[in-house]
N, C-alpha and C. Protein backbone atom coordinates (compact mmCIF):
# COMPACT_ATOMS: atom_id res chain seq x y z
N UNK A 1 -18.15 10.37 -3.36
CA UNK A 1 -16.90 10.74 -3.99
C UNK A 1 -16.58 9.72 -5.07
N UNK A 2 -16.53 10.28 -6.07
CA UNK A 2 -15.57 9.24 -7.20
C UNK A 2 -14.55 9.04 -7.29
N UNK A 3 -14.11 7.66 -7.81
CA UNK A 3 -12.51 7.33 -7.65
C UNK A 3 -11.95 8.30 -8.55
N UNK A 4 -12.11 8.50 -9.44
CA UNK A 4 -11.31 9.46 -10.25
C UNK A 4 -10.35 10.93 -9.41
N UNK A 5 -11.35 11.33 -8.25
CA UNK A 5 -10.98 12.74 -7.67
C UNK A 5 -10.76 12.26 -6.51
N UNK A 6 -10.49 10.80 -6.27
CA UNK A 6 -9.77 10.40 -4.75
C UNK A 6 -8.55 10.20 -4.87
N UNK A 7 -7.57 10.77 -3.99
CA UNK A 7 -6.51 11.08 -3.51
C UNK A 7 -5.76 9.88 -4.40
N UNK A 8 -4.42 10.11 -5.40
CA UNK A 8 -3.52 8.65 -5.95
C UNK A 8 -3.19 7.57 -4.69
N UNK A 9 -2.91 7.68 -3.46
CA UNK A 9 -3.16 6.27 -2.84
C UNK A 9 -4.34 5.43 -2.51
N UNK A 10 -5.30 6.49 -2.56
CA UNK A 10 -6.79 5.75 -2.62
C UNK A 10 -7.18 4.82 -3.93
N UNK A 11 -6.93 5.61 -4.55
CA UNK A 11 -7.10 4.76 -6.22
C UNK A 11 -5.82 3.64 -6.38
N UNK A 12 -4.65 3.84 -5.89
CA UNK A 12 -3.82 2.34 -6.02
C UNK A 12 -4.47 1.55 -4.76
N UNK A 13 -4.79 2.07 -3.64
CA UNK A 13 -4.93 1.12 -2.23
C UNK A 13 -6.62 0.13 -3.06
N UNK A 14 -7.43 0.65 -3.39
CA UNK A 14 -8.79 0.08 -4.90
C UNK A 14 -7.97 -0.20 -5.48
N UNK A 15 -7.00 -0.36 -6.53
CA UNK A 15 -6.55 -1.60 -7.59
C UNK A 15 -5.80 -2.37 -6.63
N UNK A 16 -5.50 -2.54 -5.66
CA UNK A 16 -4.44 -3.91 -5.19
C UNK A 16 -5.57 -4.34 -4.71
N UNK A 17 -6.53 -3.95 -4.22
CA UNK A 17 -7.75 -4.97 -3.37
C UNK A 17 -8.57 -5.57 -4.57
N UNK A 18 -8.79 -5.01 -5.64
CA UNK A 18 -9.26 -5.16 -6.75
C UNK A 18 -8.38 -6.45 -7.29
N UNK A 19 -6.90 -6.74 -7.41
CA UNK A 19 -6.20 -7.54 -7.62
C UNK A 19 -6.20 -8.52 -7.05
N UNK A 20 -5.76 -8.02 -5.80
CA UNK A 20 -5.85 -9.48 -4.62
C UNK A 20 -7.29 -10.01 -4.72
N UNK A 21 -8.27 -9.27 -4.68
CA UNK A 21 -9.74 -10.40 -4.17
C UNK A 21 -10.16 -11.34 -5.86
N UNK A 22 -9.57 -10.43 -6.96
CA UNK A 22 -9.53 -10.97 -8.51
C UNK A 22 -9.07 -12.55 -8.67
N UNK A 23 -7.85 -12.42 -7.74
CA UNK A 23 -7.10 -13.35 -7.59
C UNK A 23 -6.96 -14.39 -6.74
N UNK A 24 -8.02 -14.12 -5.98
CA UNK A 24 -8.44 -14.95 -4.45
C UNK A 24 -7.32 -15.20 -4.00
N UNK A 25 -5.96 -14.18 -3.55
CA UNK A 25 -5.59 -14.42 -2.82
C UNK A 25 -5.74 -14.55 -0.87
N UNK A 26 -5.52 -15.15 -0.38
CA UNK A 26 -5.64 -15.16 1.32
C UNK A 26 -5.55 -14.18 1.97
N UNK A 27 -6.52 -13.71 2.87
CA UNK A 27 -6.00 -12.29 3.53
C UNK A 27 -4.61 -12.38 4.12
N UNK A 28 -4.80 -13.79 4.83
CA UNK A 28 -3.05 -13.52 5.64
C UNK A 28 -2.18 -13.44 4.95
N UNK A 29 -2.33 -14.24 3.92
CA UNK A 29 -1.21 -14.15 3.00
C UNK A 29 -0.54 -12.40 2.09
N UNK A 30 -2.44 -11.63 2.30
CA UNK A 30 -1.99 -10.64 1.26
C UNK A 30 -1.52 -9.48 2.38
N UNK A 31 -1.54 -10.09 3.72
CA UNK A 31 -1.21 -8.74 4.68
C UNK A 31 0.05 -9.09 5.11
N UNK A 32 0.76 -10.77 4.67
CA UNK A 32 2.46 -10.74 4.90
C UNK A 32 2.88 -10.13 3.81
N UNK A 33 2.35 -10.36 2.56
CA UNK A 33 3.11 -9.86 1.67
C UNK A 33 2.97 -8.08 1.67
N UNK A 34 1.96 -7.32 2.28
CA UNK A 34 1.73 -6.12 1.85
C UNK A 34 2.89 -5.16 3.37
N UNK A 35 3.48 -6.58 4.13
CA UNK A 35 4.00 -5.76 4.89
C UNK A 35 5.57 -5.70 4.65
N UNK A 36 5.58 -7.04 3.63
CA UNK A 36 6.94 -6.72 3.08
C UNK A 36 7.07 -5.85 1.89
N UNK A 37 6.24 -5.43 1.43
CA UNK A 37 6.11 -4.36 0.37
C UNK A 37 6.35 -3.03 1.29
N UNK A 38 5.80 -2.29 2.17
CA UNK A 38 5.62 -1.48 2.95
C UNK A 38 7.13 -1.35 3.92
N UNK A 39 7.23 -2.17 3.80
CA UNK A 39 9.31 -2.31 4.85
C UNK A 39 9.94 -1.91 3.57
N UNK A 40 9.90 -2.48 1.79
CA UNK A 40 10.80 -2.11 1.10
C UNK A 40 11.11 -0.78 0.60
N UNK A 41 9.65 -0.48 0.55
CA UNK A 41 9.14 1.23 0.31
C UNK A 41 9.61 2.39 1.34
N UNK A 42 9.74 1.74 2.93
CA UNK A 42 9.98 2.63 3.26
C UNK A 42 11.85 2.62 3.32
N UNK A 43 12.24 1.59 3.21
CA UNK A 43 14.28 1.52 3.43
C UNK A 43 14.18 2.33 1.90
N UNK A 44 13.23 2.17 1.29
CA UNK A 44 13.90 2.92 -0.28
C UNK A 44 13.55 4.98 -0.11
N UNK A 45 12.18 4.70 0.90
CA UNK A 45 12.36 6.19 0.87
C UNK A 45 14.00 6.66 2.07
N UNK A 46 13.64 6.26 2.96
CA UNK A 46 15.28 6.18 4.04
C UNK A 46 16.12 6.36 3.15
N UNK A 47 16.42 5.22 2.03
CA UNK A 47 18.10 5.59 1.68
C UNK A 47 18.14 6.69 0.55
N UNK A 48 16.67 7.20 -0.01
CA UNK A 48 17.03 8.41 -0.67
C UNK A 48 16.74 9.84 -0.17
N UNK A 49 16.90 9.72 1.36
CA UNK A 49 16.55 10.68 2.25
C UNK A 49 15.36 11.33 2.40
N UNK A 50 14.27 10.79 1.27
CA UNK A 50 12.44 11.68 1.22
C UNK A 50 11.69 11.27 2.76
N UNK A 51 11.20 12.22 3.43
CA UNK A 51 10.34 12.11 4.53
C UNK A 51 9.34 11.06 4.08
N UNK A 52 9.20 10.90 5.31
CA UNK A 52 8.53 9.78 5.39
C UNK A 52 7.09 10.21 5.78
N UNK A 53 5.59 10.43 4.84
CA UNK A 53 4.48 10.86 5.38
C UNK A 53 4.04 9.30 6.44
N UNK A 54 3.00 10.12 7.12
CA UNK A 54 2.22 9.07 7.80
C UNK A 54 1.57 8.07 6.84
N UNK A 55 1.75 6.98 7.22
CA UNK A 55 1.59 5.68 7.57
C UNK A 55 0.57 5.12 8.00
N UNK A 56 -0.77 4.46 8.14
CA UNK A 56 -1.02 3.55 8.76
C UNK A 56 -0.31 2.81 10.03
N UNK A 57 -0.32 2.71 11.49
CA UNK A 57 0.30 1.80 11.55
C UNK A 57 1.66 2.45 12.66
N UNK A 58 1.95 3.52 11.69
CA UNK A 58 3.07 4.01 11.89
C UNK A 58 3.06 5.41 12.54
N UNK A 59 2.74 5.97 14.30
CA UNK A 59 2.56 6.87 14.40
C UNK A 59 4.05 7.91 14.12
């Protein structure tokens, strides 16, 4: 499969790993920060009432 015809979170979830390992950031570091990204995303879908698809993580 090519990135081009993989699903838009597949192709952003490849540029942040693409970023982070660019950048040698720390795994631990890039999985605190990716879980405070992931808490802000979801209070922002919550307070504009959009369902919430599955998650990772999140049955």
């Amino acid at each position: 499969m090519s990135l081009e015809n993989a699903s838009p979170e597949l192709q952003l979830a490849v540029d942040l790993i693409y970023l982070l390992e660019c950048n040698e950031i720390d795994p631990a570091t890039a999985l605190a920060a990716l879980d405070i990204v992931k808490r802000d995303y979801q209070e922002k879908m919550q307070r504009s009432g959009a369902a919430t698809p599955y998650l990772p993580g999140n049955p």
